[in-house]
PDB file of N, CA and C in Angstrom:
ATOM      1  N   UNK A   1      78.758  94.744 123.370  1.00  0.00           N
ATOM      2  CA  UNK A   1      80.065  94.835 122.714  1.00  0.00           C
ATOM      3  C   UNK A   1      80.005  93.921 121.495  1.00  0.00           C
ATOM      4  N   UNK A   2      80.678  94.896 120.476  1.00  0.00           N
ATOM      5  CA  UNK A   2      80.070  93.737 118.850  1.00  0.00           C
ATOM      6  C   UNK A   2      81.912  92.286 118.998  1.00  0.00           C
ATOM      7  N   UNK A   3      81.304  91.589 118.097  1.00  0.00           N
ATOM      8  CA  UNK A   3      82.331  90.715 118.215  1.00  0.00           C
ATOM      9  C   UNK A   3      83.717  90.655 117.614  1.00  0.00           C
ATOM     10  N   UNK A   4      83.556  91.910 116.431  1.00  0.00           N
ATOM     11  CA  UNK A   4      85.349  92.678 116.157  1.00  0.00           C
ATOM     12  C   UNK A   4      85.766  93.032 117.347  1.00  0.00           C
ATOM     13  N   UNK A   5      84.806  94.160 118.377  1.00  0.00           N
ATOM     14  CA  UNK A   5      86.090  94.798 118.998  1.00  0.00           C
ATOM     15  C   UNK A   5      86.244  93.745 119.995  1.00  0.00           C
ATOM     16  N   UNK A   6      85.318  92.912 120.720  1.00  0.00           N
ATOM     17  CA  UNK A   6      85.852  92.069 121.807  1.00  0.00           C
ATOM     18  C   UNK A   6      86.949  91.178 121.252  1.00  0.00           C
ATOM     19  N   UNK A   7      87.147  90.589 120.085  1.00  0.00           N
ATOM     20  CA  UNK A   7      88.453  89.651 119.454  1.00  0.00           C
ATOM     21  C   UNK A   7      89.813  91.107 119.315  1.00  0.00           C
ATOM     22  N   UNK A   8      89.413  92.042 119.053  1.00  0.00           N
ATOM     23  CA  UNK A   8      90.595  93.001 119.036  1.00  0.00           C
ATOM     24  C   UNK A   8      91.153  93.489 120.269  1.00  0.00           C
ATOM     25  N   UNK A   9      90.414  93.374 121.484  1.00  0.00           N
ATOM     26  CA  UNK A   9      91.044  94.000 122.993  1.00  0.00           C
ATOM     27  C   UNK A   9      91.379  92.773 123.101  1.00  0.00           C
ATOM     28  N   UNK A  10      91.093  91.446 122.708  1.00  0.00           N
ATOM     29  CA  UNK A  10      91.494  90.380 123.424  1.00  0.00           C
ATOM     30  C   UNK A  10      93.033  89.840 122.797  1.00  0.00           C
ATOM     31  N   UNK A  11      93.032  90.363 121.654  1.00  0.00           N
ATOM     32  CA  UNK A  11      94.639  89.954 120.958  1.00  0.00           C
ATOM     33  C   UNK A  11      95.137  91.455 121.356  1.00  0.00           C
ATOM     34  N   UNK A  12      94.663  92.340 121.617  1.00  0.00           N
ATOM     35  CA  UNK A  12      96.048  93.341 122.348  1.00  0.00           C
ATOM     36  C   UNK A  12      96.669  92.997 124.057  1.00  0.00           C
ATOM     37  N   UNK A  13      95.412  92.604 124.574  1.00  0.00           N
ATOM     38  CA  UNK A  13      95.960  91.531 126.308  1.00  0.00           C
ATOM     39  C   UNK A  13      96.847  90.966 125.405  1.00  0.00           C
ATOM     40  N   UNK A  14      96.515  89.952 124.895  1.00  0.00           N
ATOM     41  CA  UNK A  14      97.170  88.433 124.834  1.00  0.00           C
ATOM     42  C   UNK A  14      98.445  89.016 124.405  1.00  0.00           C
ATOM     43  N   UNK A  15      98.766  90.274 123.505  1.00  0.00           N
ATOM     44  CA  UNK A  15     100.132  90.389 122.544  1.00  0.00           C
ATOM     45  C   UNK A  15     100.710  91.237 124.134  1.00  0.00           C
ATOM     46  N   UNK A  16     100.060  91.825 124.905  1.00  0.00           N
ATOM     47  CA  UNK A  16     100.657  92.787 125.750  1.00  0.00           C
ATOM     48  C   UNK A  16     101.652  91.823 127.116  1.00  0.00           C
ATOM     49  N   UNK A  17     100.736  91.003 126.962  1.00  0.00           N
ATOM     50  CA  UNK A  17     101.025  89.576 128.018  1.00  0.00           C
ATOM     51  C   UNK A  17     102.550  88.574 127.346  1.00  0.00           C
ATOM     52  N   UNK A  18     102.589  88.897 125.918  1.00  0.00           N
ATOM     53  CA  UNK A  18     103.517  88.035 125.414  1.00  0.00           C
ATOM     54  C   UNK A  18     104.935  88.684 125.771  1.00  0.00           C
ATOM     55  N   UNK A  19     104.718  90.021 125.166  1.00  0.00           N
ATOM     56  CA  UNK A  19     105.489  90.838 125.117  1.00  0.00           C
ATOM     57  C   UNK A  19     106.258  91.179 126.629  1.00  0.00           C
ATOM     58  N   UNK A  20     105.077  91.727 127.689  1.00  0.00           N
ATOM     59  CA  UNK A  20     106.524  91.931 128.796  1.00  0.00           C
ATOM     60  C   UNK A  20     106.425  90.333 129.225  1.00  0.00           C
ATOM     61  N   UNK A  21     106.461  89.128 129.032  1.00  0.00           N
ATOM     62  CA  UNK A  21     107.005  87.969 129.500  1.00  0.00           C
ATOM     63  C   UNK A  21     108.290  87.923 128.747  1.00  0.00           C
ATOM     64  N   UNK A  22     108.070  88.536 127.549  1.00  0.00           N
ATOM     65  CA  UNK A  22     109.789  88.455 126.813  1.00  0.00           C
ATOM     66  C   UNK A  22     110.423  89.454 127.333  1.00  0.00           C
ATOM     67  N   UNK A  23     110.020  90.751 127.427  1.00  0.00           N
ATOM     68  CA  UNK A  23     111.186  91.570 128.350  1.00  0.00           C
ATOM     69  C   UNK A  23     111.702  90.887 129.599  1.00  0.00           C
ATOM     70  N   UNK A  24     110.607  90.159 130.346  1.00  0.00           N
ATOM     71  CA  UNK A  24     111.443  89.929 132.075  1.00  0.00           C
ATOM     72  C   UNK A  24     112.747  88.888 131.463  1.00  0.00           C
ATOM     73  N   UNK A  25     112.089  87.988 130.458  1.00  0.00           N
ATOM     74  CA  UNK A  25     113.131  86.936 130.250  1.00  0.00           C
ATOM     75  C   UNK A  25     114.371  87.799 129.397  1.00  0.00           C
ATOM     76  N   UNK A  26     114.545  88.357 128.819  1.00  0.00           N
ATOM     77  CA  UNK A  26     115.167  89.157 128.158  1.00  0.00           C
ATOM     78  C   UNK A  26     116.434  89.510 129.206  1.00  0.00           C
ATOM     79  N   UNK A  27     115.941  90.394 130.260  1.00  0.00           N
ATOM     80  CA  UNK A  27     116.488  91.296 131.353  1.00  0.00           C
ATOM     81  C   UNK A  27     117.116  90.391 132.429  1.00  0.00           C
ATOM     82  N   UNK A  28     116.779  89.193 132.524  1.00  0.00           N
ATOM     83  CA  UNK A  28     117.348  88.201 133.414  1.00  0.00           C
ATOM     84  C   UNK A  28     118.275  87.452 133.067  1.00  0.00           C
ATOM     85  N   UNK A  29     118.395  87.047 131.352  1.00  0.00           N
ATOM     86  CA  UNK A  29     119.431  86.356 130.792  1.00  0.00           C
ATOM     87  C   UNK A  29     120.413  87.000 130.588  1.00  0.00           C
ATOM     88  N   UNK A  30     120.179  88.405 130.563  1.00  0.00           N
ATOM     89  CA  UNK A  30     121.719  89.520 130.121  1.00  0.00           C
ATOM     90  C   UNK A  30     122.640  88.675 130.671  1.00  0.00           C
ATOM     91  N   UNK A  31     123.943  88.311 130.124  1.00  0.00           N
ATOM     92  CA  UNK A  31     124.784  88.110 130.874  1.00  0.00           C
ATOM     93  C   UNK A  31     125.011  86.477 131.981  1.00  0.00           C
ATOM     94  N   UNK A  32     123.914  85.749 131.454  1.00  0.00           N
ATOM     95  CA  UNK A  32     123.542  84.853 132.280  1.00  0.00           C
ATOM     96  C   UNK A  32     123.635  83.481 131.179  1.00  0.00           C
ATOM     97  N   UNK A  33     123.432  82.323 131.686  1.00  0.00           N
ATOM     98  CA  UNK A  33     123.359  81.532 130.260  1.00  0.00           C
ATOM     99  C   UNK A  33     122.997  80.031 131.177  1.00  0.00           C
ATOM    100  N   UNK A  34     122.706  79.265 130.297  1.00  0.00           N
ATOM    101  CA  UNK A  34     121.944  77.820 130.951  1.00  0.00           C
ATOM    102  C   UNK A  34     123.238  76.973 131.996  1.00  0.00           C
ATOM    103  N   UNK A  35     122.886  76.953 133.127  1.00  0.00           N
ATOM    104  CA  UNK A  35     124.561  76.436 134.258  1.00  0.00           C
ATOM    105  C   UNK A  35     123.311  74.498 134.588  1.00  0.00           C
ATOM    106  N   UNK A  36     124.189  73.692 134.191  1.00  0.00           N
ATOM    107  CA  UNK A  36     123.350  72.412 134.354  1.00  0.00           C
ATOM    108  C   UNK A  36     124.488  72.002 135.294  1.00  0.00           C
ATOM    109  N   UNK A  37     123.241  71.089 135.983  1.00  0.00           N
ATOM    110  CA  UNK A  37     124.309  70.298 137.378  1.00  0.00           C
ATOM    111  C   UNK A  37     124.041  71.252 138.670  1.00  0.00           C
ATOM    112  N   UNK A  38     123.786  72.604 139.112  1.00  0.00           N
ATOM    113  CA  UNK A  38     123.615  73.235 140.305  1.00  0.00           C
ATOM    114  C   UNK A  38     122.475  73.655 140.947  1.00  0.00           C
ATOM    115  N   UNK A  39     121.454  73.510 140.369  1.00  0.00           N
ATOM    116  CA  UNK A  39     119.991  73.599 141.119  1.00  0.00           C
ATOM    117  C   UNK A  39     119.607  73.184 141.744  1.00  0.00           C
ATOM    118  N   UNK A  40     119.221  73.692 143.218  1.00  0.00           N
ATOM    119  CA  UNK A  40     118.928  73.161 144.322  1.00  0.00           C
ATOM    120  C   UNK A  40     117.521  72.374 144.116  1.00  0.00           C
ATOM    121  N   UNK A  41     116.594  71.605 144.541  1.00  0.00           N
ATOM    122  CA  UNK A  41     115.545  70.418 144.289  1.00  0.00           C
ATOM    123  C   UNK A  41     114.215  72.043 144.638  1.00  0.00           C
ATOM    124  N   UNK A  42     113.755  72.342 143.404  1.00  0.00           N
ATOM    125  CA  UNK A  42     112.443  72.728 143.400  1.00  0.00           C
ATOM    126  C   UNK A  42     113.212  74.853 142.795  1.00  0.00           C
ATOM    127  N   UNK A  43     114.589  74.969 142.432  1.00  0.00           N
ATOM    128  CA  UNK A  43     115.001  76.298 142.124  1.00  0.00           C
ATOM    129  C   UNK A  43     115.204  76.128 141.025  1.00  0.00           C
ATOM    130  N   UNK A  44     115.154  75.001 139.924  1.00  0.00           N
ATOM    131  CA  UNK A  44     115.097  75.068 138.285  1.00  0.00           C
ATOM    132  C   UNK A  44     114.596  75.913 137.425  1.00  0.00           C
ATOM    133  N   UNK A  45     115.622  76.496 137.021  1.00  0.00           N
ATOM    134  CA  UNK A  45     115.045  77.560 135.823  1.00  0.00           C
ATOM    135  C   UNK A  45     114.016  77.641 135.076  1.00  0.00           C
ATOM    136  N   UNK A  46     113.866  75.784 134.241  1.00  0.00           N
ATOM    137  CA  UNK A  46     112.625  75.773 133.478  1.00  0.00           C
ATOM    138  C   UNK A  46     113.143  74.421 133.374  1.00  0.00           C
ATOM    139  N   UNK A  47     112.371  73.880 132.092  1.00  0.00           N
ATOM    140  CA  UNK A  47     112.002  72.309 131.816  1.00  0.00           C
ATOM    141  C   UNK A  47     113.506  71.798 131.825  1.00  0.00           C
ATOM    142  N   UNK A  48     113.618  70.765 132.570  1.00  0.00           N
ATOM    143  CA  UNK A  48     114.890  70.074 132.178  1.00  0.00           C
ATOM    144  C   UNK A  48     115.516  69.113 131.381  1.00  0.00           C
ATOM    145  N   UNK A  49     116.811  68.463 131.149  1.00  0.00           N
ATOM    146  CA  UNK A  49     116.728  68.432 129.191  1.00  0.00           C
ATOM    147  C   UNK A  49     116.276  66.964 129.428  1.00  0.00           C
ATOM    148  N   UNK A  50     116.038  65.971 129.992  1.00  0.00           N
ATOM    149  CA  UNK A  50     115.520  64.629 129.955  1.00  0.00           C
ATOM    150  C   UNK A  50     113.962  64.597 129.422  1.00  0.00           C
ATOM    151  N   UNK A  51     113.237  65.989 130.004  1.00  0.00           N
ATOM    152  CA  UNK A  51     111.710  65.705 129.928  1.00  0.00           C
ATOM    153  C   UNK A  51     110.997  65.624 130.816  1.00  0.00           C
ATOM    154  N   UNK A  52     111.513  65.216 131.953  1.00  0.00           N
ATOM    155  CA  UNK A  52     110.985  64.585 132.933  1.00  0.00           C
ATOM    156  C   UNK A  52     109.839  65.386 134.015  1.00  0.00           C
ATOM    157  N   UNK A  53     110.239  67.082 133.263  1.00  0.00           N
ATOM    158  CA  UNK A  53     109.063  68.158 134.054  1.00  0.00           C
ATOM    159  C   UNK A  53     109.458  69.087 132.830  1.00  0.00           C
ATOM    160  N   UNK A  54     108.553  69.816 133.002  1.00  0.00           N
ATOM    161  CA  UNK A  54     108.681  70.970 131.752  1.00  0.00           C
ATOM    162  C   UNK A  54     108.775  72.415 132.495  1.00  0.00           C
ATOM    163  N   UNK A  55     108.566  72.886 133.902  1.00  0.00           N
ATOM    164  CA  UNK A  55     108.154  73.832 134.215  1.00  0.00           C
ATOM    165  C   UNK A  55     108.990  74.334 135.590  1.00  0.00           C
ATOM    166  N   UNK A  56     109.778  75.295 135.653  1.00  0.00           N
ATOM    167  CA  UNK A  56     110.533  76.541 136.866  1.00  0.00           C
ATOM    168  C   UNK A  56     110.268  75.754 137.388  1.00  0.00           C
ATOM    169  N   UNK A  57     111.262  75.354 138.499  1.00  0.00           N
ATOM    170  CA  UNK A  57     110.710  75.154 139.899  1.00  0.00           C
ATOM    171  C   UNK A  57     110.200  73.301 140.308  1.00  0.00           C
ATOM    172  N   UNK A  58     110.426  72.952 139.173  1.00  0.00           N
ATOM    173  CA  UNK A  58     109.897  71.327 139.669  1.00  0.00           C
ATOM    174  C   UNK A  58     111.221  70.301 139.744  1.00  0.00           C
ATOM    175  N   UNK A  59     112.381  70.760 140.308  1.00  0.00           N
ATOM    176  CA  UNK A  59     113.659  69.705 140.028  1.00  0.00           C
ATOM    177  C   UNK A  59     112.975  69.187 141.483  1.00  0.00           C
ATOM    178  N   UNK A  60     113.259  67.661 141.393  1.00  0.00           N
ATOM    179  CA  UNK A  60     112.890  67.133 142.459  1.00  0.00           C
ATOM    180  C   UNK A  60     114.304  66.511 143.536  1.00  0.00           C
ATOM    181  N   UNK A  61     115.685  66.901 142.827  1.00  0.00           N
ATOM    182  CA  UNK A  61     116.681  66.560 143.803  1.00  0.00           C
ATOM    183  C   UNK A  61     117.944  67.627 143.413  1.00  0.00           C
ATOM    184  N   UNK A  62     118.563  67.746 144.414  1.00  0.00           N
ATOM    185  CA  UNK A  62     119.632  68.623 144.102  1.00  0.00           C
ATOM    186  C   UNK A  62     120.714  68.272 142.966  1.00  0.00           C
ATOM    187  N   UNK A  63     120.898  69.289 142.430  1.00  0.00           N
ATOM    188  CA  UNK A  63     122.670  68.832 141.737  1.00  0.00           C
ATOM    189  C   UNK A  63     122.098  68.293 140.675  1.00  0.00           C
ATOM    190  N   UNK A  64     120.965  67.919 140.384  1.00  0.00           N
ATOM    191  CA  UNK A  64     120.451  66.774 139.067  1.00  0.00           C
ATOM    192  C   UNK A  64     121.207  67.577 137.753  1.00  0.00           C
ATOM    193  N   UNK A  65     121.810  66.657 136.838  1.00  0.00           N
ATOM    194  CA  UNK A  65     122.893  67.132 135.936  1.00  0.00           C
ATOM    195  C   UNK A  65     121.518  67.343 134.479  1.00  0.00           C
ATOM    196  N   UNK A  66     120.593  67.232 134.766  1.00  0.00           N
ATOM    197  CA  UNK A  66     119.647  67.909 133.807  1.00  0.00           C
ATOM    198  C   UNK A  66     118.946  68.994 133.646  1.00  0.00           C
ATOM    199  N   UNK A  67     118.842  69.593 135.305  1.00  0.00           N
ATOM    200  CA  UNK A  67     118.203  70.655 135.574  1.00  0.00           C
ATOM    201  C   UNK A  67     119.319  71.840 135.468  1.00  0.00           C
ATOM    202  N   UNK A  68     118.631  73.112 135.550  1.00  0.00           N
ATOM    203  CA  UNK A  68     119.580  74.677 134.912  1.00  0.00           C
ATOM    204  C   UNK A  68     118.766  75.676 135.834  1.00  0.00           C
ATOM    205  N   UNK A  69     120.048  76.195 136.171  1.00  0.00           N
ATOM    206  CA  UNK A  69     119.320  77.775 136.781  1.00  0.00           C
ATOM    207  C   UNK A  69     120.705  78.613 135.378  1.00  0.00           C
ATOM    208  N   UNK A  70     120.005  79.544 135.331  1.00  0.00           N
ATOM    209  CA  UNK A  70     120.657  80.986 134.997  1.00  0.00           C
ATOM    210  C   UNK A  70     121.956  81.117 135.835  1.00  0.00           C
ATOM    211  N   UNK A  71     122.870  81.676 135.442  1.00  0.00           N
ATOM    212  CA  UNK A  71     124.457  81.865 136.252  1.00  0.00           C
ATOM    213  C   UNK A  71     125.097  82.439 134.967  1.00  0.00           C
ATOM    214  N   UNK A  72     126.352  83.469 135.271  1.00  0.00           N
ATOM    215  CA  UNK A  72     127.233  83.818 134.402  1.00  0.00           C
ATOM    216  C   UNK A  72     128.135  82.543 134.156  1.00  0.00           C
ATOM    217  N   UNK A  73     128.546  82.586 133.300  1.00  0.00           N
ATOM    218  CA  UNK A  73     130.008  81.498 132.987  1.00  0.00           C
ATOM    219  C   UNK A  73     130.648  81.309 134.369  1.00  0.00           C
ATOM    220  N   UNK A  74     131.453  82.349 134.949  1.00  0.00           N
ATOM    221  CA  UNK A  74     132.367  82.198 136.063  1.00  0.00           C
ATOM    222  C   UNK A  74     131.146  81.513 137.306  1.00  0.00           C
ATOM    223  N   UNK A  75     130.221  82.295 137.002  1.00  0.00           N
ATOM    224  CA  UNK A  75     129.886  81.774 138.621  1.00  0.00           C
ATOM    225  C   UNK A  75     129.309  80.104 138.332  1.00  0.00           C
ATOM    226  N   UNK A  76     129.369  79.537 136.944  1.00  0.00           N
ATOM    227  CA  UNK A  76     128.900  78.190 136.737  1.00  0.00           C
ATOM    228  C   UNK A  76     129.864  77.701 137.239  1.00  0.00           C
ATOM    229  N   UNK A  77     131.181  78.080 136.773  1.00  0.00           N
ATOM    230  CA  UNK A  77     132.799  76.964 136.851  1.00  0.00           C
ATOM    231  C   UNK A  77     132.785  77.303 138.241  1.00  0.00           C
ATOM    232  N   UNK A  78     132.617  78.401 139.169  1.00  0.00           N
ATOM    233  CA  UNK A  78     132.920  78.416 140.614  1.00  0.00           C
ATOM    234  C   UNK A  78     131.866  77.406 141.335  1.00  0.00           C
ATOM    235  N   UNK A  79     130.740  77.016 140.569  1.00  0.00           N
ATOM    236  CA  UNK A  79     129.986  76.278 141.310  1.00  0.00           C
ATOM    237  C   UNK A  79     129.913  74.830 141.128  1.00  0.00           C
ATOM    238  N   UNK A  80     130.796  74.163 140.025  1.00  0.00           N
ATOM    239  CA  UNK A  80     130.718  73.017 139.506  1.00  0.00           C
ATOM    240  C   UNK A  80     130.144  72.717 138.337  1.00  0.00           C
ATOM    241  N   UNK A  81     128.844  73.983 137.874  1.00  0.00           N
ATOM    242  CA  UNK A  81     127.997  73.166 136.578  1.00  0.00           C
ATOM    243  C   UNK A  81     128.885  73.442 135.721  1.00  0.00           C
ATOM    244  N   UNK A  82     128.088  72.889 134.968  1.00  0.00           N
ATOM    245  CA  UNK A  82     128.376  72.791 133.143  1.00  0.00           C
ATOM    246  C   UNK A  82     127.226  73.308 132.419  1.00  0.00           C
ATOM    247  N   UNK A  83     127.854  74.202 130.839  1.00  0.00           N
ATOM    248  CA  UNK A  83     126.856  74.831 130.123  1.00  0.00           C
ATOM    249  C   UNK A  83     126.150  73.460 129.250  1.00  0.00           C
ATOM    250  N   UNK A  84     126.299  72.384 129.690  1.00  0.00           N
ATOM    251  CA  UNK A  84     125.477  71.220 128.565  1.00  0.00           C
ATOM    252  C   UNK A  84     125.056  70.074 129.734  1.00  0.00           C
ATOM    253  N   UNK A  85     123.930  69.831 129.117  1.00  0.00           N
ATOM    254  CA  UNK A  85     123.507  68.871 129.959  1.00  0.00           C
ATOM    255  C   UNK A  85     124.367  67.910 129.896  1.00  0.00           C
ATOM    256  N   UNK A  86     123.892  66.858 131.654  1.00  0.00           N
ATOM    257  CA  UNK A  86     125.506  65.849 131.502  1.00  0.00           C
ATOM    258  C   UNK A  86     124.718  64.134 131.711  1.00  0.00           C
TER     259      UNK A  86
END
């Protein structure tokens, strides 16, 4: 295999890989928006706003007012969070 086409299948993976990671995220936020303060210890959306982990899934205590799961507006105020970190 010459070394154009192996760099050209390898940026169509890599763009194909980018791409549906933005659809799932796309399709999950419809309607959804950052709820801080209600994540159970290890159900965090993604990095939380202190720094302190960067990655889904690593809140290490409940309720932490830095960490975010996804929630509509109503179901944030029915649950206590807030759309800003606190």
């Amino acid at each position: 295999m010459n070394k154009a086409l192996f760099t050209a299948a390898l940026a169509g993976v890599i763009a194909t890989g980018f791409s549906a990671a933005y659809a799932d995220d796309s399709k999950m936020m419809e309607g959804q928006a950052k709820c801080y303060g209600i994540a159970k210890a290890g159900q965090n959306a993604c990095a939380n706003a202190s720094g302190s982990h960067a990655c889904k899934g690593q809140a290490k205590v409940d309720n932490d007012k830095g960490d975010f799961v996804l929630a509509t507006s109503a179901d944030c105020a029915k649950a206590g969070g807030s759309d800003k970190a606190m």
